[in-house]
PDB file of N, CA and C in Angstrom:
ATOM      1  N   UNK A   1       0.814 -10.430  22.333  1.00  0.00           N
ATOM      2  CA  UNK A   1      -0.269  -9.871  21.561  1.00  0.00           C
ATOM      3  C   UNK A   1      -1.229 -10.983  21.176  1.00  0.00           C
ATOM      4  N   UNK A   2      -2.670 -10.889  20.876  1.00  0.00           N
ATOM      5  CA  UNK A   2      -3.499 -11.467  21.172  1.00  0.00           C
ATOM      6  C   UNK A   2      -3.847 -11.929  19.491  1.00  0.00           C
ATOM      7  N   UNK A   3      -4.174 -13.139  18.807  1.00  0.00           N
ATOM      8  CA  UNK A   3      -4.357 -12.932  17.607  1.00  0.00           C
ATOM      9  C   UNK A   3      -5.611 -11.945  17.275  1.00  0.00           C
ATOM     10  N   UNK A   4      -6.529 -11.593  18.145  1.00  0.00           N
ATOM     11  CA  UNK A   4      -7.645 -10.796  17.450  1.00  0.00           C
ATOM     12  C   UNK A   4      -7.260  -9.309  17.590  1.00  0.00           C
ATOM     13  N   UNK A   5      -6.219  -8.834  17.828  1.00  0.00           N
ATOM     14  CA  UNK A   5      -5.292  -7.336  17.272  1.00  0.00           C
ATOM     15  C   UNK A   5      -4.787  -7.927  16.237  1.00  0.00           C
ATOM     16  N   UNK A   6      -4.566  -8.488  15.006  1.00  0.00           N
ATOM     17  CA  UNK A   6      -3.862  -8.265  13.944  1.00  0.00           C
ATOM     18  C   UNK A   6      -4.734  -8.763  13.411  1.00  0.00           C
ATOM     19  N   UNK A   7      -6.038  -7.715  13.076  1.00  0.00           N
ATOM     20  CA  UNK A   7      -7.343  -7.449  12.316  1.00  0.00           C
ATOM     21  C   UNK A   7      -7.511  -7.188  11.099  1.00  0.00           C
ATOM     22  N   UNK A   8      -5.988  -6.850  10.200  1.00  0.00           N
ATOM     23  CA  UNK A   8      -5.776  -6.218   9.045  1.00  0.00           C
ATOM     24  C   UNK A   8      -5.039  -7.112   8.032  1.00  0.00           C
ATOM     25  N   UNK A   9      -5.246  -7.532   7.014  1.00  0.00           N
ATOM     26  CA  UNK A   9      -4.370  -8.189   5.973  1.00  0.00           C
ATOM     27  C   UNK A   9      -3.432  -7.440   4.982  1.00  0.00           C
ATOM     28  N   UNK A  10      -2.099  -7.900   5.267  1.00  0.00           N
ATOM     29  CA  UNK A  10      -1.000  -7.177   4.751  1.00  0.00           C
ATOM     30  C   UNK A  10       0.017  -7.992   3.778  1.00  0.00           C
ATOM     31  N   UNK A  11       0.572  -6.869   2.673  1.00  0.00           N
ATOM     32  CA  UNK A  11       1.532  -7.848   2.120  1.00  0.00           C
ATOM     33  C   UNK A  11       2.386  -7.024   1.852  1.00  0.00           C
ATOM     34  N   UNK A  12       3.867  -7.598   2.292  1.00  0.00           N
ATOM     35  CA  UNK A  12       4.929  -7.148   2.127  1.00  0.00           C
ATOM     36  C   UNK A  12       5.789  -6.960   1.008  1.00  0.00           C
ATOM     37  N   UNK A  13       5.982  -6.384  -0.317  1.00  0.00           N
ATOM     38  CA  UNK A  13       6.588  -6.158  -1.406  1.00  0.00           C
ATOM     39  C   UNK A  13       7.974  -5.860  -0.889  1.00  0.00           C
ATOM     40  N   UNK A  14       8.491  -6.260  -2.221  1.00  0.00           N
ATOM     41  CA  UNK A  14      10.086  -6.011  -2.336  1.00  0.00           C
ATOM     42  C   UNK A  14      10.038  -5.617  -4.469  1.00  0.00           C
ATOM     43  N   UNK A  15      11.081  -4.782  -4.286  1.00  0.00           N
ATOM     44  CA  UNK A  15      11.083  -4.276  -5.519  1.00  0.00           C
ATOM     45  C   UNK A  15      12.154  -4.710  -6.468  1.00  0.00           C
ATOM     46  N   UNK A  16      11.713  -5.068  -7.513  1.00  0.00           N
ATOM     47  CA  UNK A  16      12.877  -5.669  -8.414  1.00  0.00           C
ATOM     48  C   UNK A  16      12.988  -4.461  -9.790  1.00  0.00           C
ATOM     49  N   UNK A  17      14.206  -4.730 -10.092  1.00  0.00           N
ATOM     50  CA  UNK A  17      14.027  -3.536 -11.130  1.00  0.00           C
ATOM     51  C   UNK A  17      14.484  -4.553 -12.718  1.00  0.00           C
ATOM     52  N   UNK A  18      13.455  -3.543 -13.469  1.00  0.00           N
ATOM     53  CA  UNK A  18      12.708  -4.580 -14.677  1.00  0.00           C
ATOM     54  C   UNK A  18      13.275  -3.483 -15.725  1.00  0.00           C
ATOM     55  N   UNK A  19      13.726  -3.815 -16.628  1.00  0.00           N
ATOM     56  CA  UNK A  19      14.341  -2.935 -17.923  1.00  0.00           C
ATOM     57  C   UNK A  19      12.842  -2.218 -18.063  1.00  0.00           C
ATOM     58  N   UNK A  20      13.312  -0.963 -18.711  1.00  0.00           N
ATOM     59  CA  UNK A  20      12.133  -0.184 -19.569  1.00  0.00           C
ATOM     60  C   UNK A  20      12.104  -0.559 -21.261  1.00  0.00           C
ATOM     61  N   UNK A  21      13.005  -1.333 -21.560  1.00  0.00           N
ATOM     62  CA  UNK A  21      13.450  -1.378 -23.231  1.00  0.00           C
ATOM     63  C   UNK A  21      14.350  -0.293 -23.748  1.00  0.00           C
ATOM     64  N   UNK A  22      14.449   0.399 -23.337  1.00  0.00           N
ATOM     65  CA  UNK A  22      15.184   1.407 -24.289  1.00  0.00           C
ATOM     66  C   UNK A  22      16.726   2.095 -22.834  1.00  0.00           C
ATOM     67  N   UNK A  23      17.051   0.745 -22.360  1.00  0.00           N
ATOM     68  CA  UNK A  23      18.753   1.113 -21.761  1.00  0.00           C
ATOM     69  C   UNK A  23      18.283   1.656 -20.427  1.00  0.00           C
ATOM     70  N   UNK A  24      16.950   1.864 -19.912  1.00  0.00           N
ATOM     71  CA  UNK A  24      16.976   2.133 -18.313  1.00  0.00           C
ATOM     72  C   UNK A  24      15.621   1.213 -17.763  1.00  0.00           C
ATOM     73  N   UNK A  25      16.153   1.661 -16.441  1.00  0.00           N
ATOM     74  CA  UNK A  25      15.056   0.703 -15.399  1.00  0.00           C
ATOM     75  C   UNK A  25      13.971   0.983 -14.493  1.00  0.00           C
ATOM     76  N   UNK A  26      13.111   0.429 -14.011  1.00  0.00           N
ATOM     77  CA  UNK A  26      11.716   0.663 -13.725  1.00  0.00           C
ATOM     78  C   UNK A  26      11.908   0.033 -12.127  1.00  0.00           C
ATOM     79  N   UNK A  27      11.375   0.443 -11.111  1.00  0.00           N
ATOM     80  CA  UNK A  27      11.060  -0.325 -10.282  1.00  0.00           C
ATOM     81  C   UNK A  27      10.092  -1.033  -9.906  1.00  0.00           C
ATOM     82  N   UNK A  28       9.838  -2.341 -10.141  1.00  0.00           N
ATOM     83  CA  UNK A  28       8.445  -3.469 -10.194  1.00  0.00           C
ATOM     84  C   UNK A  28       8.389  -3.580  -9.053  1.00  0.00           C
ATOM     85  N   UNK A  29       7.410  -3.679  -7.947  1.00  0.00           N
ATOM     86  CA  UNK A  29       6.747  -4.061  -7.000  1.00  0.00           C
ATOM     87  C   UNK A  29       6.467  -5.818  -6.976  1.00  0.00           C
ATOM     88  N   UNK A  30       6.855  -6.960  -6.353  1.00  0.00           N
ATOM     89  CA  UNK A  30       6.140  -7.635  -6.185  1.00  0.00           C
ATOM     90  C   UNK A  30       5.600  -8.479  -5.026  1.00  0.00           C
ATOM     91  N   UNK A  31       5.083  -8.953  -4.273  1.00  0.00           N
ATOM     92  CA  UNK A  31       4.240  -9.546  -3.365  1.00  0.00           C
ATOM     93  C   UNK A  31       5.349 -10.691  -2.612  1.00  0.00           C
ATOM     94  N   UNK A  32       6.216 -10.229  -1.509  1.00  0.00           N
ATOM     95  CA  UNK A  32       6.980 -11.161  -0.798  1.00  0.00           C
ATOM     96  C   UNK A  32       6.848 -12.210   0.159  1.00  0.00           C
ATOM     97  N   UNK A  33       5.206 -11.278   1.306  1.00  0.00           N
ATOM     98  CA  UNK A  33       4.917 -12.133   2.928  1.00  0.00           C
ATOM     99  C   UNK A  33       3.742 -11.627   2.925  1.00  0.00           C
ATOM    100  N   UNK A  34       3.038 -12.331   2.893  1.00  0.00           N
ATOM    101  CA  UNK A  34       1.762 -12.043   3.673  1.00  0.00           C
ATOM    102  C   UNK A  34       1.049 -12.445   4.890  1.00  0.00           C
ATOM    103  N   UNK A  35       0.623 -11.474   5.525  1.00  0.00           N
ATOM    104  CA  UNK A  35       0.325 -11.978   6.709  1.00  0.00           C
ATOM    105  C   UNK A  35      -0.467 -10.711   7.392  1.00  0.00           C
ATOM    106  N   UNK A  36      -1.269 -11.163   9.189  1.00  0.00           N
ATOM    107  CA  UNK A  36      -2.217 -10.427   9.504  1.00  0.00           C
ATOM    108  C   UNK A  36      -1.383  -9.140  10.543  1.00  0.00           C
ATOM    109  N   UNK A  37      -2.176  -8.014  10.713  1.00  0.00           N
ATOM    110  CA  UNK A  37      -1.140  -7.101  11.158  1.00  0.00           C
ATOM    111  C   UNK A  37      -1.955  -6.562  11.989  1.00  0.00           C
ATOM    112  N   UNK A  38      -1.761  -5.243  13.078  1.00  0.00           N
ATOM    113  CA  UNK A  38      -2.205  -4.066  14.194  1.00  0.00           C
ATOM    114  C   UNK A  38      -1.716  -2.833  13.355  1.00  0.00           C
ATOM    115  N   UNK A  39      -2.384  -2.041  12.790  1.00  0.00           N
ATOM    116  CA  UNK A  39      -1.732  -0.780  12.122  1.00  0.00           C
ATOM    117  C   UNK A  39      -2.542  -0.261  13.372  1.00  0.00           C
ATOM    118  N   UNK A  40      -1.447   1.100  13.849  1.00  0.00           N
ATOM    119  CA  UNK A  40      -2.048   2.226  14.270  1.00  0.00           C
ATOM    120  C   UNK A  40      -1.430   3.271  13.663  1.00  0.00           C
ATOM    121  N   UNK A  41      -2.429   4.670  13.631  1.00  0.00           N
ATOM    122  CA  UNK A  41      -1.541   5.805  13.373  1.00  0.00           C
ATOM    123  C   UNK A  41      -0.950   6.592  14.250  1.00  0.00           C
ATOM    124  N   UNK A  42       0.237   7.110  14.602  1.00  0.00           N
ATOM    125  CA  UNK A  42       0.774   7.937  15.666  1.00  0.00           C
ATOM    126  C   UNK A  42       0.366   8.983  16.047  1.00  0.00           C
ATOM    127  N   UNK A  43      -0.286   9.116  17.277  1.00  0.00           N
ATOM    128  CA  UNK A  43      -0.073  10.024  17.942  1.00  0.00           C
ATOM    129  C   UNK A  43       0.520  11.000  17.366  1.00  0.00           C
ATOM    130  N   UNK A  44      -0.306  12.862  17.657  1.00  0.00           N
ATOM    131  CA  UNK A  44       0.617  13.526  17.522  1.00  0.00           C
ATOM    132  C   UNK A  44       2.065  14.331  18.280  1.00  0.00           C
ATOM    133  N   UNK A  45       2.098  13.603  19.284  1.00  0.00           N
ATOM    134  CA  UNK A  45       3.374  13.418  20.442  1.00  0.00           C
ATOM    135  C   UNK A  45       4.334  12.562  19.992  1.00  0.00           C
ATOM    136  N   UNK A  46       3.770  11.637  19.490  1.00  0.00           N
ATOM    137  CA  UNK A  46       4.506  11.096  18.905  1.00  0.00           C
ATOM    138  C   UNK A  46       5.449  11.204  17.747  1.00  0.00           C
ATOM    139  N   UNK A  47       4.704  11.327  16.712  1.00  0.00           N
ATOM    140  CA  UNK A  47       5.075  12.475  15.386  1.00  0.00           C
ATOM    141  C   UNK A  47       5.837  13.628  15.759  1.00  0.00           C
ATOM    142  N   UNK A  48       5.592  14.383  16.929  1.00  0.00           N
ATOM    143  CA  UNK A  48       6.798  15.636  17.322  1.00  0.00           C
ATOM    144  C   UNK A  48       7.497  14.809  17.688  1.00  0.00           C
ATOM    145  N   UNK A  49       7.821  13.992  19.130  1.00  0.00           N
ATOM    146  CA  UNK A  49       9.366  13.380  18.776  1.00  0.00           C
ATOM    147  C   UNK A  49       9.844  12.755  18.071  1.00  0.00           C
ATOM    148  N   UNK A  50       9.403  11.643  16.957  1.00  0.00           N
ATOM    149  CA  UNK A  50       9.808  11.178  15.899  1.00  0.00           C
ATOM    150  C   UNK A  50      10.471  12.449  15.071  1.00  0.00           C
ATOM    151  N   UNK A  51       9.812  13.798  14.729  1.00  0.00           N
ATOM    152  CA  UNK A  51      10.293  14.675  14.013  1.00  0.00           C
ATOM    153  C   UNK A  51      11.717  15.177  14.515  1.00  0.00           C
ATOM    154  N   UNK A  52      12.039  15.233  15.976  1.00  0.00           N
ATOM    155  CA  UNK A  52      12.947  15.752  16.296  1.00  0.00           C
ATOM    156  C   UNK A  52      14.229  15.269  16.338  1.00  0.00           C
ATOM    157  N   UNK A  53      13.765  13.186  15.826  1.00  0.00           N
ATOM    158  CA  UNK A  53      15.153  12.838  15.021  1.00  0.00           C
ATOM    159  C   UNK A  53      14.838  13.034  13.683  1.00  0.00           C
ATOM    160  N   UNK A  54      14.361  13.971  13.194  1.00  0.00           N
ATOM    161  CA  UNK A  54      14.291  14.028  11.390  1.00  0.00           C
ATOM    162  C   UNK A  54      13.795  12.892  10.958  1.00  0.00           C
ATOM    163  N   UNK A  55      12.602  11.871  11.558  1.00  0.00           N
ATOM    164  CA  UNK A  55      12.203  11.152  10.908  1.00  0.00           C
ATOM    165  C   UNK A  55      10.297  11.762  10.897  1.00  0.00           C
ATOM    166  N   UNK A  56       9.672  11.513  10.018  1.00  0.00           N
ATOM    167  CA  UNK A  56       8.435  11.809   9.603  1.00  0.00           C
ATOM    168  C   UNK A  56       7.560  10.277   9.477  1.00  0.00           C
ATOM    169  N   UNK A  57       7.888   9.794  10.829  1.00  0.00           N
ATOM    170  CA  UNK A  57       6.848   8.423  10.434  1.00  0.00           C
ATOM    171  C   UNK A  57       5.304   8.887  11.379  1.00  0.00           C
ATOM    172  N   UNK A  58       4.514   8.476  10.397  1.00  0.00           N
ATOM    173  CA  UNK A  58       2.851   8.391  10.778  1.00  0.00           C
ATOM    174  C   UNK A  58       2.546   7.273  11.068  1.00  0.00           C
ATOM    175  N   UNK A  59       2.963   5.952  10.921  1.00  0.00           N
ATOM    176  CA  UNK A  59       2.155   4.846  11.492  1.00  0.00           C
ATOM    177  C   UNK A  59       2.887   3.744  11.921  1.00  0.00           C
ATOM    178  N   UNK A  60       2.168   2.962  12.984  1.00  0.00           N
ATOM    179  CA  UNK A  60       3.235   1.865  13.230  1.00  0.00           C
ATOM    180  C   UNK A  60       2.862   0.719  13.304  1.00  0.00           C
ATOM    181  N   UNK A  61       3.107  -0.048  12.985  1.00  0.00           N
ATOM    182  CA  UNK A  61       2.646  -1.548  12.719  1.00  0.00           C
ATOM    183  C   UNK A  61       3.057  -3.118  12.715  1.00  0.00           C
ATOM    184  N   UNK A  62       2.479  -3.642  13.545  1.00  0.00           N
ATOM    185  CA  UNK A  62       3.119  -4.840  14.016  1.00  0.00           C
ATOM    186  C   UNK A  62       2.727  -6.361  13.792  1.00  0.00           C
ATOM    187  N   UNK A  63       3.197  -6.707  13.467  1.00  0.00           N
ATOM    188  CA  UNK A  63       3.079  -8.432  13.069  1.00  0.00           C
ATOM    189  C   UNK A  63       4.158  -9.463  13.861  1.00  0.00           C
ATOM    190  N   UNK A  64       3.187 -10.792  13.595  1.00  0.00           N
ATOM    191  CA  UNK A  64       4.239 -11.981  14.259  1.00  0.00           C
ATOM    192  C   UNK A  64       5.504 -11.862  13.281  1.00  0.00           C
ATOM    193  N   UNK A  65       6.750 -12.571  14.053  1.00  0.00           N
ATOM    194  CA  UNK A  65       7.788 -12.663  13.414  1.00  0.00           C
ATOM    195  C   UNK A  65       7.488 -13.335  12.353  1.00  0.00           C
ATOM    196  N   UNK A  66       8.038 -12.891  11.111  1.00  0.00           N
ATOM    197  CA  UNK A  66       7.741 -13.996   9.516  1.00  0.00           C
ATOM    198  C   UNK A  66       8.646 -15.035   9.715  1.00  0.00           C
ATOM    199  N   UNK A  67      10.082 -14.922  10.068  1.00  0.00           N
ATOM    200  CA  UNK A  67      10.878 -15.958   9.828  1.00  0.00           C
ATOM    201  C   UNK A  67      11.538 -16.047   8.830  1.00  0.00           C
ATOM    202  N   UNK A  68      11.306 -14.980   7.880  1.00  0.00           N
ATOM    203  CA  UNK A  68      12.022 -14.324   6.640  1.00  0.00           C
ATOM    204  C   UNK A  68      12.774 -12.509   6.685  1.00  0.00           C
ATOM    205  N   UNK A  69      13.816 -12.776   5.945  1.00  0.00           N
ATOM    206  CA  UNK A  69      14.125 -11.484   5.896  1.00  0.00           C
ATOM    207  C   UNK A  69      13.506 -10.324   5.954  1.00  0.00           C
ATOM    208  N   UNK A  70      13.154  -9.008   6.491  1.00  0.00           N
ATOM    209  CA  UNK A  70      12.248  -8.458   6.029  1.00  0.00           C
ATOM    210  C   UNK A  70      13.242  -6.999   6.001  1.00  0.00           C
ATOM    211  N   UNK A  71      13.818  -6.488   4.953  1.00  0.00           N
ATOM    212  CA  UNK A  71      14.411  -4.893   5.145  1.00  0.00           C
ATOM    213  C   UNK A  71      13.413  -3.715   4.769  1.00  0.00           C
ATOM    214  N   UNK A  72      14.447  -2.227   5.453  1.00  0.00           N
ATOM    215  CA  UNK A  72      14.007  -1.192   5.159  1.00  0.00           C
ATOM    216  C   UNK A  72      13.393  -0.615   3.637  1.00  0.00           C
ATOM    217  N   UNK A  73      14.073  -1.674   2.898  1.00  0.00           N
ATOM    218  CA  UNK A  73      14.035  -1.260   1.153  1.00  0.00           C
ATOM    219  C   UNK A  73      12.725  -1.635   0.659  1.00  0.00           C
ATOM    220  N   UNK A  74      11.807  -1.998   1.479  1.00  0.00           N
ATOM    221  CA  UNK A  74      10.663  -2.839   1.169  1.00  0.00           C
ATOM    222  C   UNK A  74       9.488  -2.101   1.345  1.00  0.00           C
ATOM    223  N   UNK A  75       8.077  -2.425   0.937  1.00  0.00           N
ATOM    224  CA  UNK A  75       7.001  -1.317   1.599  1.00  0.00           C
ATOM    225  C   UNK A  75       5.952  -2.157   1.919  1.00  0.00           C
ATOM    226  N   UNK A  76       4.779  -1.698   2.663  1.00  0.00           N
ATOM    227  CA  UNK A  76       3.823  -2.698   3.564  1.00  0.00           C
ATOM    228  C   UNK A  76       2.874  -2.089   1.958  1.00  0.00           C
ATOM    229  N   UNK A  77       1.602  -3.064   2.157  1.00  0.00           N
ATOM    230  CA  UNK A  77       0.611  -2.853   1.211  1.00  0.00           C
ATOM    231  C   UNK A  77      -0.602  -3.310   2.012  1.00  0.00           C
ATOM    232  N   UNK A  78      -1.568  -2.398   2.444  1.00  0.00           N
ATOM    233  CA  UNK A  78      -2.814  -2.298   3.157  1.00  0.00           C
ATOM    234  C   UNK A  78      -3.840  -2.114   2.395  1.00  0.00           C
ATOM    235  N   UNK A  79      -5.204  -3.187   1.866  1.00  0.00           N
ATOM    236  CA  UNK A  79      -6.135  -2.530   1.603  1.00  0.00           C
ATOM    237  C   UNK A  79      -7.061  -2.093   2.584  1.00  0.00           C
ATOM    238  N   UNK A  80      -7.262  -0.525   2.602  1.00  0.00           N
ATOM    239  CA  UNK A  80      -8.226  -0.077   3.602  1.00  0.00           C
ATOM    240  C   UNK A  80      -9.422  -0.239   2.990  1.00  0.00           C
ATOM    241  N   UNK A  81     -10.583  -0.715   3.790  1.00  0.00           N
ATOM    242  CA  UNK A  81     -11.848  -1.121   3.285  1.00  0.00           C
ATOM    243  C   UNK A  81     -12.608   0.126   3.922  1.00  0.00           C
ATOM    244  N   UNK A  82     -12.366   0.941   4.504  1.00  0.00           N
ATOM    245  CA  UNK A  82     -13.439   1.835   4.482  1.00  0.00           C
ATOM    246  C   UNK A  82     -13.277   3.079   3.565  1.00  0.00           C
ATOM    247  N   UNK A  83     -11.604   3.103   2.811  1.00  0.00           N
ATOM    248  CA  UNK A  83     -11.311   4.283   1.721  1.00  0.00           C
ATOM    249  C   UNK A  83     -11.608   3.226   0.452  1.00  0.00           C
ATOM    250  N   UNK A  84     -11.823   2.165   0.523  1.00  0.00           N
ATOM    251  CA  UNK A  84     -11.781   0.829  -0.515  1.00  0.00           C
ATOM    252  C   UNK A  84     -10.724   0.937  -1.572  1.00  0.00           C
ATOM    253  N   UNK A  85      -9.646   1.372  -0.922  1.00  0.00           N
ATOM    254  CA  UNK A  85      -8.000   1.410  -2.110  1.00  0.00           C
ATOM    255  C   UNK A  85      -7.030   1.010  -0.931  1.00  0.00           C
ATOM    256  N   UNK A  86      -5.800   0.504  -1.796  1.00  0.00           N
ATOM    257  CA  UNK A  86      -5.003   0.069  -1.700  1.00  0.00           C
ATOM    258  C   UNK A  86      -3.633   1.446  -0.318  1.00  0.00           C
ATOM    259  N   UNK A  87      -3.090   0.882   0.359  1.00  0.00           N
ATOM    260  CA  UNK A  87      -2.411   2.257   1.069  1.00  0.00           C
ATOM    261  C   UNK A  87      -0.973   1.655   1.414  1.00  0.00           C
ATOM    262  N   UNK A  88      -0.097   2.163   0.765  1.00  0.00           N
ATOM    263  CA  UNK A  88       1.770   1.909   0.744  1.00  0.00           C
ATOM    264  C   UNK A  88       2.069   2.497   2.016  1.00  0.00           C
ATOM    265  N   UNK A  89       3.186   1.972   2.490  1.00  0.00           N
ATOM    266  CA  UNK A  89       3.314   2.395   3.670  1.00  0.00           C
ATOM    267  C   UNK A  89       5.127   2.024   3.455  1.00  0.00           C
ATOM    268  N   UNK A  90       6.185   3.393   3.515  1.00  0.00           N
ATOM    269  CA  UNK A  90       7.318   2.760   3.283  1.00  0.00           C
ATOM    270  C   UNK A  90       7.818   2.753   4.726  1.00  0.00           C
ATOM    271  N   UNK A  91       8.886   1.466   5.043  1.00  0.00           N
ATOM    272  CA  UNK A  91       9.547   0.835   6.290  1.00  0.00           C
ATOM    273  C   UNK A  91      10.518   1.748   6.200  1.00  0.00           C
ATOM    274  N   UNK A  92      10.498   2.846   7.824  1.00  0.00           N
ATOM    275  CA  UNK A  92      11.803   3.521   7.886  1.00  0.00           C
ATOM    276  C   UNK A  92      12.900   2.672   9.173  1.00  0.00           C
ATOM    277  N   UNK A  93      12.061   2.030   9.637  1.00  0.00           N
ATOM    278  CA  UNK A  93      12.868   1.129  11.391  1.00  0.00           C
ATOM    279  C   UNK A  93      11.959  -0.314  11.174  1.00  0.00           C
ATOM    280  N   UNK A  94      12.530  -1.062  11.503  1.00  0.00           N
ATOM    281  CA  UNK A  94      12.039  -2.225  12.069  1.00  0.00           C
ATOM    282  C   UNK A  94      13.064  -2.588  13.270  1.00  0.00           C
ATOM    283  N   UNK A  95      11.584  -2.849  14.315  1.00  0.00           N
ATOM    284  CA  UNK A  95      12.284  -3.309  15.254  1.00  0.00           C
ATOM    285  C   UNK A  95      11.714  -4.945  16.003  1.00  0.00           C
ATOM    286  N   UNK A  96      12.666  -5.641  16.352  1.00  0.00           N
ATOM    287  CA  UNK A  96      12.302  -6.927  17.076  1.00  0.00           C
ATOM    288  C   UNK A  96      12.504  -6.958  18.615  1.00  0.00           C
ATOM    289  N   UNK A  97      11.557  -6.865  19.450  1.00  0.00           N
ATOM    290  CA  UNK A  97      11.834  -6.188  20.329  1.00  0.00           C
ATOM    291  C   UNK A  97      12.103  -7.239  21.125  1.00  0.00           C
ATOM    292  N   UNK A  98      13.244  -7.290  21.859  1.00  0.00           N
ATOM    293  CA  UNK A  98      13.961  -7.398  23.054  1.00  0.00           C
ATOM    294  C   UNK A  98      15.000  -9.284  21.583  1.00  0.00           C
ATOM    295  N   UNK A  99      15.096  -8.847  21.004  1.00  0.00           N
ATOM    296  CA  UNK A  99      15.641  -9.962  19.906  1.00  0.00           C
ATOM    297  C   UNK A  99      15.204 -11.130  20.516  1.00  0.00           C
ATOM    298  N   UNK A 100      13.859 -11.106  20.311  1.00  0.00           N
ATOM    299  CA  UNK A 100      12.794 -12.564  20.856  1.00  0.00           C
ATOM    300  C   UNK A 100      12.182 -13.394  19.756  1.00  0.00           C
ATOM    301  N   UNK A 101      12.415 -12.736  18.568  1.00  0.00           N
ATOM    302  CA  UNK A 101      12.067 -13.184  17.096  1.00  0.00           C
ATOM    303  C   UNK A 101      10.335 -13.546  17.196  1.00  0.00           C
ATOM    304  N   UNK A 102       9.384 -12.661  18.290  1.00  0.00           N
ATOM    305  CA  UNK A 102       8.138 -13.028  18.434  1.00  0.00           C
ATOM    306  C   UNK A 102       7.295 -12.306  17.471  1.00  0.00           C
ATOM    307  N   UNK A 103       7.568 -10.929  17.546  1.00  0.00           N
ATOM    308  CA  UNK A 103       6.964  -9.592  16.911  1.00  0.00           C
ATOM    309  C   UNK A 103       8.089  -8.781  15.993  1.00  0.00           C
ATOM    310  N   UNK A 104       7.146  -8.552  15.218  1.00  0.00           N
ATOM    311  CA  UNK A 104       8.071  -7.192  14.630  1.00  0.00           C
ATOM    312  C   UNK A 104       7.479  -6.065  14.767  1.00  0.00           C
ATOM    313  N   UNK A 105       8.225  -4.727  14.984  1.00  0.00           N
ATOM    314  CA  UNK A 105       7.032  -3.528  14.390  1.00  0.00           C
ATOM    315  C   UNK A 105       7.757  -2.698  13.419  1.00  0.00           C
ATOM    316  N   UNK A 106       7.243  -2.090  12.855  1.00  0.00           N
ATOM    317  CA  UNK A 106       7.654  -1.098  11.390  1.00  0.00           C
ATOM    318  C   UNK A 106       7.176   0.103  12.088  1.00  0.00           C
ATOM    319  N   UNK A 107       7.970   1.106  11.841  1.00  0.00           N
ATOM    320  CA  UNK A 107       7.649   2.279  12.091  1.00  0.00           C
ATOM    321  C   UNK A 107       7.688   3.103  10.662  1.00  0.00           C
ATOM    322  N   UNK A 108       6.747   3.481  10.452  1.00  0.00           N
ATOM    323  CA  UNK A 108       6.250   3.820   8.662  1.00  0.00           C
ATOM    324  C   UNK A 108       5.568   4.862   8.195  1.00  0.00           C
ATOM    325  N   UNK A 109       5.886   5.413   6.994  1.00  0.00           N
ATOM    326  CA  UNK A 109       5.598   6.286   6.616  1.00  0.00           C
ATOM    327  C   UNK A 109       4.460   6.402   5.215  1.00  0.00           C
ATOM    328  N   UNK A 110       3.089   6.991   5.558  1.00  0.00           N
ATOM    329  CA  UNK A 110       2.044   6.377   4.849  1.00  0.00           C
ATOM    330  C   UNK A 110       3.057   7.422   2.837  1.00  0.00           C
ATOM    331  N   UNK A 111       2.921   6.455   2.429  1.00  0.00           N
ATOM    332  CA  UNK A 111       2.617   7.322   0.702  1.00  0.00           C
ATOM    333  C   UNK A 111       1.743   7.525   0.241  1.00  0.00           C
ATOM    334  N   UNK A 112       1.780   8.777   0.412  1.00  0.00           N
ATOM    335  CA  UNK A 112       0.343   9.460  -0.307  1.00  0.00           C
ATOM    336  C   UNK A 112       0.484   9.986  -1.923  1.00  0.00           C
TER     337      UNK A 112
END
């Protein structure tokens, strides 16, 4: 992949959980990897076979390998500049394809 496909600036959160004060907990968001990315949205061929393993992912998105952990428990953070807000995107697969540690892609599900 070419660096001028990963056109988009992304940051990877991981969630820590922060007391509320009164005996329960909150989940805090904070800022883990950042780095440049290729979001596309899926196809709707795609989206039907994704559905037909019971998964509901809309977008998929790929970056160089970080070189850091990166799990499912985590969510991408996109600012789109033409909606000019912020867009969560939770990680249902990551895959490294052919275990070359070059690319990753997330296969993801936008939160609306």
């Amino acid at each position: 992949m070419r660096s001028g496909d990963l056109k988009h600036g992304i940051v990877i959160e991981r969630a820590t959980k922060t007391s509320d004060g009164i005996g329960g907990y909150t989940d805090t968001w904070s800022d883990y990897y950042s780095c440049r990315a290729a979001i596309w949205p899926m196809r709707a061929s795609e989206i039907l076979d994704a559905m037909k393993l019971e998964l509901n992912v809309n977008h998929r998105i790929r970056i160089r390998h970080p070189r850091r952990n990166i799990t499912a428990d985590m969510r991408i953070k996109w600012f789109d500049q033409i909606a000019e807000e912020n867009k969560y995107f939770n990680i249902v697969s990551i895959i490294n394809a052919d275990k070359k540690n070059v690319m990753l892609e997330f296969l993801a599900i936008e939160d609306v």
